[in-house]
C-alpha atoms as a PDB file:
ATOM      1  CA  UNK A   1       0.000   0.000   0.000  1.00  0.00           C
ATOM      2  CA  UNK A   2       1.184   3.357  -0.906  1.00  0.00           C
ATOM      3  CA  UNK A   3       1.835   5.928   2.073  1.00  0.00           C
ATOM      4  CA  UNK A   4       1.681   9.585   1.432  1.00  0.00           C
ATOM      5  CA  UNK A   5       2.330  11.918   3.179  1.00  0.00           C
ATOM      6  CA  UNK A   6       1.866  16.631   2.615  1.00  0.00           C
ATOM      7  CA  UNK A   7       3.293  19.656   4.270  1.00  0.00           C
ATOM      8  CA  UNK A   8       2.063  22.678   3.355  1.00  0.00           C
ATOM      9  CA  UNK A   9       4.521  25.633   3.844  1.00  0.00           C
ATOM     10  CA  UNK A  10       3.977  29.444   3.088  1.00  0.00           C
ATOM     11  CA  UNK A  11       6.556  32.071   0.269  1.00  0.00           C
ATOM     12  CA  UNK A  12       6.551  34.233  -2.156  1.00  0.00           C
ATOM     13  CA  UNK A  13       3.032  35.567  -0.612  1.00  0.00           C
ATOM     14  CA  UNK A  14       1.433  31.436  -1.697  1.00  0.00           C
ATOM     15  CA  UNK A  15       1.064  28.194  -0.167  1.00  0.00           C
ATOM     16  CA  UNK A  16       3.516  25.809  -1.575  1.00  0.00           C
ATOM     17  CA  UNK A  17       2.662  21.633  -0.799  1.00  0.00           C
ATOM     18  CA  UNK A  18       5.288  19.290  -0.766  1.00  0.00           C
ATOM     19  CA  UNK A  19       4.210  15.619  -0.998  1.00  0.00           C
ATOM     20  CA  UNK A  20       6.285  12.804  -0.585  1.00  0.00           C
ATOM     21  CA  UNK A  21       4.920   9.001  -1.343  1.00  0.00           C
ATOM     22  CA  UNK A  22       6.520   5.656  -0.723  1.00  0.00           C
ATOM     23  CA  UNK A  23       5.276   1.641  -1.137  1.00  0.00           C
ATOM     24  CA  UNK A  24       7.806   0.360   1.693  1.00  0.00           C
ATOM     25  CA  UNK A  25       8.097   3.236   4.523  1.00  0.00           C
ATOM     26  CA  UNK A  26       6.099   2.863   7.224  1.00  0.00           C
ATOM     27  CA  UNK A  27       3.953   6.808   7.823  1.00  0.00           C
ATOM     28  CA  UNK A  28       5.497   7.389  10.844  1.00  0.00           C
ATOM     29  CA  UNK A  29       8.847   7.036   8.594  1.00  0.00           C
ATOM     30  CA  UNK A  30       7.838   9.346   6.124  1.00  0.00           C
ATOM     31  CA  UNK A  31       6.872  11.897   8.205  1.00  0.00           C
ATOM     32  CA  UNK A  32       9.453  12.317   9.525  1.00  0.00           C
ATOM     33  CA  UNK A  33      11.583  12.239   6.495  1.00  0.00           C
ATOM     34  CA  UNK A  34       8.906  15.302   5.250  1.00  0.00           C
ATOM     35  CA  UNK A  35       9.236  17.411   8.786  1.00  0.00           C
ATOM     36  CA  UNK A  36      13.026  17.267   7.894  1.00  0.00           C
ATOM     37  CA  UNK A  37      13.224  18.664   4.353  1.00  0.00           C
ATOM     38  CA  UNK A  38      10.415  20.804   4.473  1.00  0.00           C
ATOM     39  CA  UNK A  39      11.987  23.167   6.799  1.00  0.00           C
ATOM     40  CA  UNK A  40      14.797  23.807   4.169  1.00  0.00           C
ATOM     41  CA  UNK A  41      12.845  23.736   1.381  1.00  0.00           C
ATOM     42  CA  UNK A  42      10.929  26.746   3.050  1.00  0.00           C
ATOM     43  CA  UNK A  43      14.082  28.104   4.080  1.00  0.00           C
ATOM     44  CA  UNK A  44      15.464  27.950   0.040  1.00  0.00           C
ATOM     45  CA  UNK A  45      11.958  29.789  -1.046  1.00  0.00           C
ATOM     46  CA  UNK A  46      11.955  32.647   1.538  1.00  0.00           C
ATOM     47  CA  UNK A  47      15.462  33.381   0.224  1.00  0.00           C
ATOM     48  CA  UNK A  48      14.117  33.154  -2.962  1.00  0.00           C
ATOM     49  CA  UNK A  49      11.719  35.951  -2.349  1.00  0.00           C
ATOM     50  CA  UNK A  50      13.706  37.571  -0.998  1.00  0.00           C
ATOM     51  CA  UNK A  51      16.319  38.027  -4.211  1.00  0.00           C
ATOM     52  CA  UNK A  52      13.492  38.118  -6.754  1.00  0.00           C
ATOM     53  CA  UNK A  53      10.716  39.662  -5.397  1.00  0.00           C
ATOM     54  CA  UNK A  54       9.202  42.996  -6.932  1.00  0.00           C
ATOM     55  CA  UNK A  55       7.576  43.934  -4.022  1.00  0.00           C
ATOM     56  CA  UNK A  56      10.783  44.171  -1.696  1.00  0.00           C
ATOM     57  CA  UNK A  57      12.678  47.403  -1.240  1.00  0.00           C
ATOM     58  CA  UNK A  58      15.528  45.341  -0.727  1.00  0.00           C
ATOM     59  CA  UNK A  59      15.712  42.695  -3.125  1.00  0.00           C
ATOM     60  CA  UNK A  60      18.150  42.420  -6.280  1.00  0.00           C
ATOM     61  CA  UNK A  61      15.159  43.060  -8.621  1.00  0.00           C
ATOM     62  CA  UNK A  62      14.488  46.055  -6.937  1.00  0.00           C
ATOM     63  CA  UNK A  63      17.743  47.372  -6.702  1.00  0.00           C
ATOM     64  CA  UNK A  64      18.156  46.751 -10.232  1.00  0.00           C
ATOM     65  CA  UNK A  65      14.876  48.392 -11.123  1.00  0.00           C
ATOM     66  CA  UNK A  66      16.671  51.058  -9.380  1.00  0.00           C
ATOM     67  CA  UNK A  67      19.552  50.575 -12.104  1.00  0.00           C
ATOM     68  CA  UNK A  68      21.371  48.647  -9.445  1.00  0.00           C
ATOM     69  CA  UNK A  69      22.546  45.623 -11.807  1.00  0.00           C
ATOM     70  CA  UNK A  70      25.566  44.475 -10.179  1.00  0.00           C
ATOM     71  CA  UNK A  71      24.241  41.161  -8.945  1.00  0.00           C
ATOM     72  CA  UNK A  72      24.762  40.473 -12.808  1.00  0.00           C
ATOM     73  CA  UNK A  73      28.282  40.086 -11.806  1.00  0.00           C
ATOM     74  CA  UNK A  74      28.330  38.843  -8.795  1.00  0.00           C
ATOM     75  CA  UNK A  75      29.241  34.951  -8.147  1.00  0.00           C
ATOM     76  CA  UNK A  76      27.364  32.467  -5.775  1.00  0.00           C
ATOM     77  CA  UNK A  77      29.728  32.759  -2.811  1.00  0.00           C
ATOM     78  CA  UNK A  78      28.198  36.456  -2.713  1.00  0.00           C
ATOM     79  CA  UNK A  79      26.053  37.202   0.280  1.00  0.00           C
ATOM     80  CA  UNK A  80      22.437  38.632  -0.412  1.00  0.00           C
ATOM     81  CA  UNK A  81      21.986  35.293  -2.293  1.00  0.00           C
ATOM     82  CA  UNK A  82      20.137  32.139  -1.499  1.00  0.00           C
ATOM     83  CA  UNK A  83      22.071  30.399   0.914  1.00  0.00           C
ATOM     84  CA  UNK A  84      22.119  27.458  -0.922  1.00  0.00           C
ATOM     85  CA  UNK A  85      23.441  29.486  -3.867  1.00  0.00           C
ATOM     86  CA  UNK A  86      26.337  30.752  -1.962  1.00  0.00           C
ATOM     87  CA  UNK A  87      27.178  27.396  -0.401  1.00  0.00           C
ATOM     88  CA  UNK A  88      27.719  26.116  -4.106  1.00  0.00           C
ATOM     89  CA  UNK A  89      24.682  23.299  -3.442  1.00  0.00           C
ATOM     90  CA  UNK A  90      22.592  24.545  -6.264  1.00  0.00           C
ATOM     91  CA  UNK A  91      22.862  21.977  -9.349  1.00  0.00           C
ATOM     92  CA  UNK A  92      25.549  22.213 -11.527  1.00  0.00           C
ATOM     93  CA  UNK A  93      22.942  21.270 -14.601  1.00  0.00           C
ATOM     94  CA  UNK A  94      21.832  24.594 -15.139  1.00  0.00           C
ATOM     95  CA  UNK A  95      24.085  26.573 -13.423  1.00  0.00           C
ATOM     96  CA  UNK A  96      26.323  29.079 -15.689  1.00  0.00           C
ATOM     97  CA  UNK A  97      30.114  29.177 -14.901  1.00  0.00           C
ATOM     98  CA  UNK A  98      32.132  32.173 -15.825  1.00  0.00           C
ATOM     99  CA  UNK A  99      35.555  33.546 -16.369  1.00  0.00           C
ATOM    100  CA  UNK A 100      36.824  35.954 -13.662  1.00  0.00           C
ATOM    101  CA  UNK A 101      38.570  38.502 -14.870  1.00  0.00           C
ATOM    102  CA  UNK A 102      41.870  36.775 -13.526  1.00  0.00           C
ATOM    103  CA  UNK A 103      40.758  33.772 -16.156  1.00  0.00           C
ATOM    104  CA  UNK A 104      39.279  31.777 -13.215  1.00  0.00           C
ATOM    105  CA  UNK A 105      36.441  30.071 -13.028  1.00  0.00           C
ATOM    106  CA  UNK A 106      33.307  31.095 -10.937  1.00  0.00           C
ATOM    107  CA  UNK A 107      29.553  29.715 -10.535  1.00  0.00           C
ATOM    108  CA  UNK A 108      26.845  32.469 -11.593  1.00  0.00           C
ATOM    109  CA  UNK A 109      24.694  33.795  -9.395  1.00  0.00           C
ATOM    110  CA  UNK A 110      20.803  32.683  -9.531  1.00  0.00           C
ATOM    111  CA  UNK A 111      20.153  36.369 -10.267  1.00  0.00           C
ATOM    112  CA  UNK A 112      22.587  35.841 -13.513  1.00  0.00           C
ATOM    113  CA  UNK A 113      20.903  32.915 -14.112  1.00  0.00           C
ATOM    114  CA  UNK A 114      17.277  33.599 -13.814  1.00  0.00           C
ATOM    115  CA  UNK A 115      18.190  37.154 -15.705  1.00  0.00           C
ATOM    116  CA  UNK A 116      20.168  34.891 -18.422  1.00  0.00           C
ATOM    117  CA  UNK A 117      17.011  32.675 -18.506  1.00  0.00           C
ATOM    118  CA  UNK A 118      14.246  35.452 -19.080  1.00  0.00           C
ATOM    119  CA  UNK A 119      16.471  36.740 -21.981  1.00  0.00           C
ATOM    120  CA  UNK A 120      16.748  33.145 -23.563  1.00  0.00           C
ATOM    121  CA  UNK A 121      12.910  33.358 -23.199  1.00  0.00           C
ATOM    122  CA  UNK A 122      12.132  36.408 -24.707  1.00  0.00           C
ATOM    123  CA  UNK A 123      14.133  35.187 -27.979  1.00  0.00           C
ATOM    124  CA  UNK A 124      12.875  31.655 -28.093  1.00  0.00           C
ATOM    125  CA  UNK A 125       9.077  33.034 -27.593  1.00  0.00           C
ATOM    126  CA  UNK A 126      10.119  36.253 -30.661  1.00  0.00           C
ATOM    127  CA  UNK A 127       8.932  38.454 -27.294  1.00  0.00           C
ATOM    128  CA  UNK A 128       6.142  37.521 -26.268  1.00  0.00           C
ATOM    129  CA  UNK A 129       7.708  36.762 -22.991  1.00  0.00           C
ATOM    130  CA  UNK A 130       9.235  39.418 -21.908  1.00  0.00           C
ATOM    131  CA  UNK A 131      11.058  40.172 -18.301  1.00  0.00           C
ATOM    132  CA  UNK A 132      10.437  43.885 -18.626  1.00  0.00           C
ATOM    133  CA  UNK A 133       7.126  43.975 -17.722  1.00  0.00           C
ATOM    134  CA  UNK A 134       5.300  47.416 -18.280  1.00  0.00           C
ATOM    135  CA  UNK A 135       9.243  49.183 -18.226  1.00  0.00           C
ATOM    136  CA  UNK A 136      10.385  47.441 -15.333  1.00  0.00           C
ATOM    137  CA  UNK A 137      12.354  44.240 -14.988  1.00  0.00           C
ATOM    138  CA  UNK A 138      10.088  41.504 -13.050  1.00  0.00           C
ATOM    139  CA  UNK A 139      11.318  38.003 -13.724  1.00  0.00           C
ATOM    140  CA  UNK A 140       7.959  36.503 -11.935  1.00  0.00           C
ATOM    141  CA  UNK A 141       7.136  34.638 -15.095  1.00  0.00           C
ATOM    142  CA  UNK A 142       9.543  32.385 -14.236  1.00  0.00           C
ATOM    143  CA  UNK A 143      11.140  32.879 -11.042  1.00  0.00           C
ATOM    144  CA  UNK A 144       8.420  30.600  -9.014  1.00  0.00           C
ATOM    145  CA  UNK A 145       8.893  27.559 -11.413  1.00  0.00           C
ATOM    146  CA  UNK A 146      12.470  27.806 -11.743  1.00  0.00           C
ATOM    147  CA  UNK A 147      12.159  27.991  -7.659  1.00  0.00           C
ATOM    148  CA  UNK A 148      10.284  25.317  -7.315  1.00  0.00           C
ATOM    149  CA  UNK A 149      12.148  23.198  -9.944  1.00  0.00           C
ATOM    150  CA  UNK A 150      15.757  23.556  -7.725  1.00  0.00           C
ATOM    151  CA  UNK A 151      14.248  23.182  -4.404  1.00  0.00           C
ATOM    152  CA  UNK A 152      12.971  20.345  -5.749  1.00  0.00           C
ATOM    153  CA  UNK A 153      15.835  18.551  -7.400  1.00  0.00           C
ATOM    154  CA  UNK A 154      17.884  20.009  -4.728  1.00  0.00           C
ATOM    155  CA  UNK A 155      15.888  18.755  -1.368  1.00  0.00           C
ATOM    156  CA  UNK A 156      13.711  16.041  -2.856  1.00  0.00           C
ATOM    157  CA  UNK A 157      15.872  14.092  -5.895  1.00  0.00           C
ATOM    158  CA  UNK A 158      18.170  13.058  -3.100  1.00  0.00           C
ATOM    159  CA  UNK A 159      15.172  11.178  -1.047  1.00  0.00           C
ATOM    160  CA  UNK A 160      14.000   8.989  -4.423  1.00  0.00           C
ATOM    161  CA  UNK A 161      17.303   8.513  -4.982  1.00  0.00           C
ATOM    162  CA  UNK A 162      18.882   7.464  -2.055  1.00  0.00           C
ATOM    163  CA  UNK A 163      15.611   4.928  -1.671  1.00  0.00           C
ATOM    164  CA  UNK A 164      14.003   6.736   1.567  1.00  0.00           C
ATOM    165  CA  UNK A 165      11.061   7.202  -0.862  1.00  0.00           C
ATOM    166  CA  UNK A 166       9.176   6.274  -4.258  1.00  0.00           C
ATOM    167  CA  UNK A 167       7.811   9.523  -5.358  1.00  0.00           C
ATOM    168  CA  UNK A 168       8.216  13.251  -4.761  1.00  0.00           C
ATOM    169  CA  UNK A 169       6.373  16.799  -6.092  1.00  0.00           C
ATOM    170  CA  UNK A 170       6.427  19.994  -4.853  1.00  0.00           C
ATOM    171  CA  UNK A 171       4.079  22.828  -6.231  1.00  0.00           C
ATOM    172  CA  UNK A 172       2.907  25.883  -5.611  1.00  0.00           C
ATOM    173  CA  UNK A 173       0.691  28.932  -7.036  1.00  0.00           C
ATOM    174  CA  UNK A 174      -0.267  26.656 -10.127  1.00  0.00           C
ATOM    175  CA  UNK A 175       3.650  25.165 -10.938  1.00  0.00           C
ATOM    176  CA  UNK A 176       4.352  21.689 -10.005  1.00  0.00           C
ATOM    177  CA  UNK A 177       7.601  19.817 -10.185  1.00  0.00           C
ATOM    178  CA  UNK A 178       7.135  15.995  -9.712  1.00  0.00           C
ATOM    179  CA  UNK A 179       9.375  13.104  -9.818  1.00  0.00           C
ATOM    180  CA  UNK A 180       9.194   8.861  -9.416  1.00  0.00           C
ATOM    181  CA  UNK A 181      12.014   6.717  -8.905  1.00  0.00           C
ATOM    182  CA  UNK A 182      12.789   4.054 -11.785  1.00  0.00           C
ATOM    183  CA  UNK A 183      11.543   0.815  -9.528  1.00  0.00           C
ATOM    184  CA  UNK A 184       8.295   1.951  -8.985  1.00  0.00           C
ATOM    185  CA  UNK A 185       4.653   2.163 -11.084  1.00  0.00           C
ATOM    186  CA  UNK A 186       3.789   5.088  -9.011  1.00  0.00           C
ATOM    187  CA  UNK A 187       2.161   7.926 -11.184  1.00  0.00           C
ATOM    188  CA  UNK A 188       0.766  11.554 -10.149  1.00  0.00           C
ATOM    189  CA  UNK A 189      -2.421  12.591 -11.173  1.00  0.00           C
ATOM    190  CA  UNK A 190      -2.453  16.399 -11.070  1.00  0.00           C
ATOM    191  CA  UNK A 191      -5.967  18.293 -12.086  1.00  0.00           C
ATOM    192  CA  UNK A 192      -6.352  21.027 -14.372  1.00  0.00           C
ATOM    193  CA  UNK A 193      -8.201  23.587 -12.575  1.00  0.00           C
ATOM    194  CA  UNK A 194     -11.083  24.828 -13.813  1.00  0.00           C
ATOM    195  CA  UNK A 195     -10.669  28.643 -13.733  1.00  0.00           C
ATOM    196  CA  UNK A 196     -14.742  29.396 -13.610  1.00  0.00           C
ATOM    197  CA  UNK A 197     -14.741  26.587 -10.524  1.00  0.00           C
ATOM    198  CA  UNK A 198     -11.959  26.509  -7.854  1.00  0.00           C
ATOM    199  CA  UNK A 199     -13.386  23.485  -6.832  1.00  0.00           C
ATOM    200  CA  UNK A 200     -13.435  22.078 -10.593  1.00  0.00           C
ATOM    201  CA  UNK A 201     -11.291  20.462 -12.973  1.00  0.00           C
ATOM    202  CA  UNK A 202     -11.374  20.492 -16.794  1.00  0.00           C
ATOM    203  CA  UNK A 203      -8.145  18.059 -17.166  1.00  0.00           C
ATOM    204  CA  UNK A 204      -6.626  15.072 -14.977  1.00  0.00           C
ATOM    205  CA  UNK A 205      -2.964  14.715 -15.875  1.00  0.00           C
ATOM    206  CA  UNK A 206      -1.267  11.590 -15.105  1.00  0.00           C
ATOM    207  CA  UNK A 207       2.659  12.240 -15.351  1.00  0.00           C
ATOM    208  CA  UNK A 208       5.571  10.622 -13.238  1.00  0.00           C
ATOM    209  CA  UNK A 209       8.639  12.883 -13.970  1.00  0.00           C
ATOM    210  CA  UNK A 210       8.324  16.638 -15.110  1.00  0.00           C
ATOM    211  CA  UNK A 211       6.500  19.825 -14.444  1.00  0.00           C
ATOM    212  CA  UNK A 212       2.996  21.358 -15.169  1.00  0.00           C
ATOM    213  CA  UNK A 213       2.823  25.330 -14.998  1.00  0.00           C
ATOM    214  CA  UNK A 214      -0.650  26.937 -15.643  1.00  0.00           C
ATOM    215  CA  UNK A 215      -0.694  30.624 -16.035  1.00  0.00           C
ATOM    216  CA  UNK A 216      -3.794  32.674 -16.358  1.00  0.00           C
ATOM    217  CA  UNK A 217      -6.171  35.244 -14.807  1.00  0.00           C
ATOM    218  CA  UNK A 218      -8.427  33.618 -12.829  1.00  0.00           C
ATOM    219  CA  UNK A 219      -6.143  34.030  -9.407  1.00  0.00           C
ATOM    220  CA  UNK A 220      -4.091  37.380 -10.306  1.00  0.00           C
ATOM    221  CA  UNK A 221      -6.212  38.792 -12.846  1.00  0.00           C
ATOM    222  CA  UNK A 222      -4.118  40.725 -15.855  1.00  0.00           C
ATOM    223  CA  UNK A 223      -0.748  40.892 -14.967  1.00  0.00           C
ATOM    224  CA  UNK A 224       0.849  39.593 -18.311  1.00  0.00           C
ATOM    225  CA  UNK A 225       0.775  42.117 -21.445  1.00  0.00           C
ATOM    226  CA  UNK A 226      -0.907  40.559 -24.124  1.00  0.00           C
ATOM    227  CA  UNK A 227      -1.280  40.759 -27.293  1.00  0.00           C
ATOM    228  CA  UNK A 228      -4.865  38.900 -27.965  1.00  0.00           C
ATOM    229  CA  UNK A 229      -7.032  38.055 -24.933  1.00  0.00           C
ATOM    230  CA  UNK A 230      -8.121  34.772 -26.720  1.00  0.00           C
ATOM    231  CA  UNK A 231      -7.108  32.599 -23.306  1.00  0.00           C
ATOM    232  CA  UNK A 232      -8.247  32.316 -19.662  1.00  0.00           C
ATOM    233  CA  UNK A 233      -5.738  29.623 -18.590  1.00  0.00           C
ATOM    234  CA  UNK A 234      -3.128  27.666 -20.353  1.00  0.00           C
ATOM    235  CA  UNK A 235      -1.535  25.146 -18.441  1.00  0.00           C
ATOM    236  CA  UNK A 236       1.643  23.678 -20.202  1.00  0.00           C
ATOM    237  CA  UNK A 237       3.512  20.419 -19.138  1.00  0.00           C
ATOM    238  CA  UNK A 238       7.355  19.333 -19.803  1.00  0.00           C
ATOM    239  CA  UNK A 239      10.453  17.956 -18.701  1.00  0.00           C
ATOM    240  CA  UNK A 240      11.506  21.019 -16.856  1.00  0.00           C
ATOM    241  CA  UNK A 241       9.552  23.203 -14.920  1.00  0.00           C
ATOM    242  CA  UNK A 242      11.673  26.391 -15.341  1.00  0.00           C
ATOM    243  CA  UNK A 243      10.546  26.251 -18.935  1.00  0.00           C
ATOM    244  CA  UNK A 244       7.026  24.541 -18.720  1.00  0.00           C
ATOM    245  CA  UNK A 245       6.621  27.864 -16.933  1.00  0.00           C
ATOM    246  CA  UNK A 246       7.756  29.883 -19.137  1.00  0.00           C
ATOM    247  CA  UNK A 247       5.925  29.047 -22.436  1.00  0.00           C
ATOM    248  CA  UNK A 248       2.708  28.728 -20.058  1.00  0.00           C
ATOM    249  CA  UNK A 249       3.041  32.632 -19.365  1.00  0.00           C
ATOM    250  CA  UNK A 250       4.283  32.819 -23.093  1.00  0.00           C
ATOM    251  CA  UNK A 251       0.652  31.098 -24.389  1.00  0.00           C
ATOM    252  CA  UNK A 252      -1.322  33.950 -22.616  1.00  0.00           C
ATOM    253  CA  UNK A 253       0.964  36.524 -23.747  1.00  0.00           C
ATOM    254  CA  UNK A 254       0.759  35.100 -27.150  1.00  0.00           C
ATOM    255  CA  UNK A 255      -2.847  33.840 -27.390  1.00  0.00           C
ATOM    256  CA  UNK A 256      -3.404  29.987 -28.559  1.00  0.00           C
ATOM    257  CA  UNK A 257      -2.833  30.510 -32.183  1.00  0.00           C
ATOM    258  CA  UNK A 258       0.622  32.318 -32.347  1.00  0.00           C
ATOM    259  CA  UNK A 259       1.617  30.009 -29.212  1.00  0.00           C
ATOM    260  CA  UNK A 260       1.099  26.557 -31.359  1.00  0.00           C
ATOM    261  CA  UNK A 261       3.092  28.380 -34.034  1.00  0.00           C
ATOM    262  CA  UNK A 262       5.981  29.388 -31.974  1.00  0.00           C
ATOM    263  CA  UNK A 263       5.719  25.420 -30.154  1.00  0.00           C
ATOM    264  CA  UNK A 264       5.845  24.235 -33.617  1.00  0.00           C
ATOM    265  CA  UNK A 265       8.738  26.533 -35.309  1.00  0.00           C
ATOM    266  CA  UNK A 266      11.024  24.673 -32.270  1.00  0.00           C
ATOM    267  CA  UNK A 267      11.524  21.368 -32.356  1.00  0.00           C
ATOM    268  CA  UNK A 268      12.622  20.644 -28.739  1.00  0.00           C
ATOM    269  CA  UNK A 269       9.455  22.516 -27.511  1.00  0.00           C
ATOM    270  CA  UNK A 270       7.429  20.364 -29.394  1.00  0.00           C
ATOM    271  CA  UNK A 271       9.113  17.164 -29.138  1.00  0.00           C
ATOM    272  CA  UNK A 272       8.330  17.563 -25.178  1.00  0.00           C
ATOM    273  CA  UNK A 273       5.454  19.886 -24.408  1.00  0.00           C
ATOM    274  CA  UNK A 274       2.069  19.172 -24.282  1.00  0.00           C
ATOM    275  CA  UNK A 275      -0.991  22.050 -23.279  1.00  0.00           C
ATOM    276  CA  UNK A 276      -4.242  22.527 -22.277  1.00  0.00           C
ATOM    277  CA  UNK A 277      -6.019  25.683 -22.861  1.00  0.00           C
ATOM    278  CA  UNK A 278      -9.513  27.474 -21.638  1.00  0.00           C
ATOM    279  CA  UNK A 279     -10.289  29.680 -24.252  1.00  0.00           C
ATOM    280  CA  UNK A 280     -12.170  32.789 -23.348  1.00  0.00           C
ATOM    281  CA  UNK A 281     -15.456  31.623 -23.855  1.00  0.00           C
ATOM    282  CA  UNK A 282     -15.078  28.554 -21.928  1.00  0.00           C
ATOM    283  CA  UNK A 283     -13.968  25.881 -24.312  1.00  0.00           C
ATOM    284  CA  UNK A 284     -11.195  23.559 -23.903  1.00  0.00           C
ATOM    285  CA  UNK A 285      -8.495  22.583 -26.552  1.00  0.00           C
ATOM    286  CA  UNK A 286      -4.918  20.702 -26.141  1.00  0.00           C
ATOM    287  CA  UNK A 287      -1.755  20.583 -27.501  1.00  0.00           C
ATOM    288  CA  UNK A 288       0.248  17.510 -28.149  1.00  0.00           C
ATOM    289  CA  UNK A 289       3.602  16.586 -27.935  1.00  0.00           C
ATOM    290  CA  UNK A 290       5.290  14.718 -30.851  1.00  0.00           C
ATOM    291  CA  UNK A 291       7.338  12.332 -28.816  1.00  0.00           C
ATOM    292  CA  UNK A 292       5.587   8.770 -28.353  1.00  0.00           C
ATOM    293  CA  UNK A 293       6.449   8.886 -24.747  1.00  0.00           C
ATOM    294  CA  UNK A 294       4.719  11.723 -22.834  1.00  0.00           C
ATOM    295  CA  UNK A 295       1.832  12.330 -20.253  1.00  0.00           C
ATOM    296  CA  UNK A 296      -1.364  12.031 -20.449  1.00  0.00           C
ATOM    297  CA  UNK A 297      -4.587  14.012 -19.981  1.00  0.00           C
ATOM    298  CA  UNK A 298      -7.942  12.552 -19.274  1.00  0.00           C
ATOM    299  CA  UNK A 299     -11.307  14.375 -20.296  1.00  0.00           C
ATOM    300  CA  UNK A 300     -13.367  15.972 -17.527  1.00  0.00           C
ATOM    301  CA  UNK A 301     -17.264  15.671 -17.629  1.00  0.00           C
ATOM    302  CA  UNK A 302     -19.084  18.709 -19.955  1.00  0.00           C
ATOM    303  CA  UNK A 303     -19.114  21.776 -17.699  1.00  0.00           C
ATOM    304  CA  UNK A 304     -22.570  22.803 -17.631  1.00  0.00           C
END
């Protein structure tokens, strides 16, 4: 029998839920493998805020709104970063390395690398994600999923893999990262909410390893320029988070039509991504990936 077990911690102004599932620990076991981790993973996303956030006088965004950029060229042993940032623990996958002036080598800071990552956005979306939201730099289109996407492969990769547990997601504020360990047949099914209905779902997903990002107004209202107000909600699921995140703000930006252009003009995007959209008046369409292997959706009943 499968044990699960939830924390729910509060950042970044939303509740984030961790969940962590296993077919051999016992639920005293895995809770207290979850009150462990989920201490630091709220320590990572406070720290987070605190860097990112647009509604801090003293975070790096701020100060750089201010014209303040030179977290730019700052490394990861600087303070003012996450801690796990500066203590070199964030994973070397994704994280840039650059040449000191001396011709040394030095990790880039998550502001670097967030700020490098809005940038590769805006040119892989032709704009229509864009950090510099109404004049201002605000990398909140994909600072949460990127977030979420370390603190989970830093905090909760090493639990599956180690064996203290079969399955692991965290999410928060409509981004989900989620992950399964090779052995087992576990599977998340993750709901599609329904944006007229917090209580309702137009979409089950059934994934084991990736992330789902839904973007829309429903929650924040319009805080994305847009071009074409074709879209309520577009939820968009991938391999990575960070970038499932990404072309989810990108598809309200864009509106459905330009977004399955740009998804089909790049052939890693749509090799791996799959969507599901509410359309403005209330209709539901998808978008499929073209690789064989990918996650599934599963029809809700007719909203009446």
């Amino acid at each position: 029998m499968t044990v699960i077990q939830a924390r729910v911690i509060h950042a970044m102004t939303i509740p984030f839920t961790i969940q962590l599932a296993s077919d051999t620990a016992s639920a005293a076991q895995l809770a207290t493998l979850i009150d462990t981790v989920t201490p630091r993973i709220a320590d990572f996303l406070r720290q987070v805020d605190a860097t990112f956030s647009p509604f801090r006088s003293d975070s790096q965004v701020t100060a750089a709104r201010h014209g303040d950029w030179s977290p730019l060229l700052a490394d990861a042993s600087d303070r003012h970063l996450p801690q796990s940032a500066a203590q070199g623990q964030l994973p070397s996958r994704r994280t840039g390395i650059t040449l000191a002036p001396d011709g040394t080598r030095r990790t880039q800071s998550a502001f670097a690398e967030v700020y490098a990552l809005t940038e590769q956005a805006k040119q892989l979306t032709h704009g229509h994600f864009d950090p510099m939201h109404v004049g201002a730099y605000d990398p909140t289109g994909i600072v949460k999923g990127w977030a979420v996407e370390r603190a989970h492969e830093q905090f909760l990769m090493p639990l599956i893999k180690s064996g203290q547990c079969d399955a692991a997601a965290l999410g928060g504020g409509g981004d989900i990262q989620t992950a399964v360990a090779d052995t087992s047949d576990f599977t998340w099914n993750i709901g599609v909410q329904d944006p007229s209905n917090p209580h309702g779902t137009v979409r089950t997903v059934t994934m084991r390893n990736g992330g789902i990002a839904t973007s829309g107004t429903s929650q924040r209202g319009e805080h994305i320029t847009r071009s074409t107000y074709d879209l309520t909600q577009a939820t968009v699921i991938g391999d990575h988070l960070t970038f499932a995140d990404m072309w989810a703000t990108t598809a309200i930006s864009a509106g459905e039509r330009t977004f399955r252009e740009l998804v089909a003009a790049n052939p890693a995007a749509q090799a791996d991504l799959m969507a599901v959209f509410v359309r403005a008046d209330g209709t539901v369409s998808e978008l499929k990936p073209g690789r064989s292997t990918s996650p599934s959706t599963h029809r809700q009943p007719d909203r009446s």
